[in-house]
Protein backbone atom coordinates (compact mmCIF):
# COMPACT_ATOMS: atom_id res chain seq x y z
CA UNK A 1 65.25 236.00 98.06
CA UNK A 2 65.51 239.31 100.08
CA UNK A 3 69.09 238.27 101.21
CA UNK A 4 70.36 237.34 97.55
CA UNK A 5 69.47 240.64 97.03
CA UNK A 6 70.78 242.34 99.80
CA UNK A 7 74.18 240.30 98.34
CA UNK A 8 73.44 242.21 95.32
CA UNK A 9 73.42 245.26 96.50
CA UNK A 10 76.32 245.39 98.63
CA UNK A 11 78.20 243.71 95.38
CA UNK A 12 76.92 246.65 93.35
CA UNK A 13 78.01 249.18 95.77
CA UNK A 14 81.45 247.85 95.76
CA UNK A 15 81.79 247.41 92.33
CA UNK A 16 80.84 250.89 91.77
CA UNK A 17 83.28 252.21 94.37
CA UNK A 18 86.04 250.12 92.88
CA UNK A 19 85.20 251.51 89.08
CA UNK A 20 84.92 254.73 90.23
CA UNK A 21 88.46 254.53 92.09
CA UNK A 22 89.94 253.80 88.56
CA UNK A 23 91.59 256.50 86.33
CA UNK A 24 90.15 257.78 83.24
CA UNK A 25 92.40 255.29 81.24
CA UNK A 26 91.75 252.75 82.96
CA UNK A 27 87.62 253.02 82.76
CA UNK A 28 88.03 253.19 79.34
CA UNK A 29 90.10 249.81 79.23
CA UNK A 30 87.28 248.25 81.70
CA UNK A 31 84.90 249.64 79.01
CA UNK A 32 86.22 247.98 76.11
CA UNK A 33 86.74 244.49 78.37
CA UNK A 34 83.06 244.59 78.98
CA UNK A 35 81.67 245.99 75.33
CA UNK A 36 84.69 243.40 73.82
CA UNK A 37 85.17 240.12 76.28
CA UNK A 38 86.85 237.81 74.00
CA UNK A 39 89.58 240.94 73.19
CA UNK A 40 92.78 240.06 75.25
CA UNK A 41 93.73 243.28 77.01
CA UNK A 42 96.86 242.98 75.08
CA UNK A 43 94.91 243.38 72.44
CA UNK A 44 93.15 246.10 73.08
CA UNK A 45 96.55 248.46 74.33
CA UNK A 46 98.01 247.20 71.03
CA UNK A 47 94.59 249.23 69.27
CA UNK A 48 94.77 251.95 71.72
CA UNK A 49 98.82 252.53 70.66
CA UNK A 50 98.07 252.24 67.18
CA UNK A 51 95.09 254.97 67.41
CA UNK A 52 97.42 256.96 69.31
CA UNK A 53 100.43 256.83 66.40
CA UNK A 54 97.50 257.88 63.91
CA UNK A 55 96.29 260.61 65.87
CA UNK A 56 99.88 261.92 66.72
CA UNK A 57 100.66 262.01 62.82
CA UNK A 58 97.56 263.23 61.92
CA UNK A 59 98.32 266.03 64.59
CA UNK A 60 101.40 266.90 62.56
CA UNK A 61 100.54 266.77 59.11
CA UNK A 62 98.46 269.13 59.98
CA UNK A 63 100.92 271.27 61.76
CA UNK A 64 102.93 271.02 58.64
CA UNK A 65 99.64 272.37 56.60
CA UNK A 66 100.14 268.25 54.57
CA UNK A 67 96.74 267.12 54.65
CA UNK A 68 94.17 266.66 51.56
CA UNK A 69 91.53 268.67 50.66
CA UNK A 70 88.24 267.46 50.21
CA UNK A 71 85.22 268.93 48.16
């Protein structure tokens, strides 16, 4: 038992080393594979592109002072 979980550990340790290795982008796409396994990665660059199209024209309507008001 003490060896599986000497396996474990050194596992761990290289995981972590690995994960931490990664860029910010890509942590975030490891993030979403493990919080959303059945998403294809293709999937989830397609929802990070999209998010990034709204966020770019939100940016700019309100640059251009067209956005709605709200009570």
């Amino acid at each position: 038992m003490s060896q599986a979980a000497a396996i474990n550990t050194k596992l761990i340790d290289s995981l972590a080393q690995i994960i931490l290795s990664l860029t910010d982008e890509e942590q975030q796409l490891l993030l979403q594979k493990i919080q959303h396994p059945a998403l294809a990665s293709e999937e989830i660059q397609s929802q990070r592109e999209v998010l990034k199209r709204d966020i770019e024209l939100g940016i700019e309507q309100l640059r251009q002072g067209d956005y709605p008001e709200y009570d």
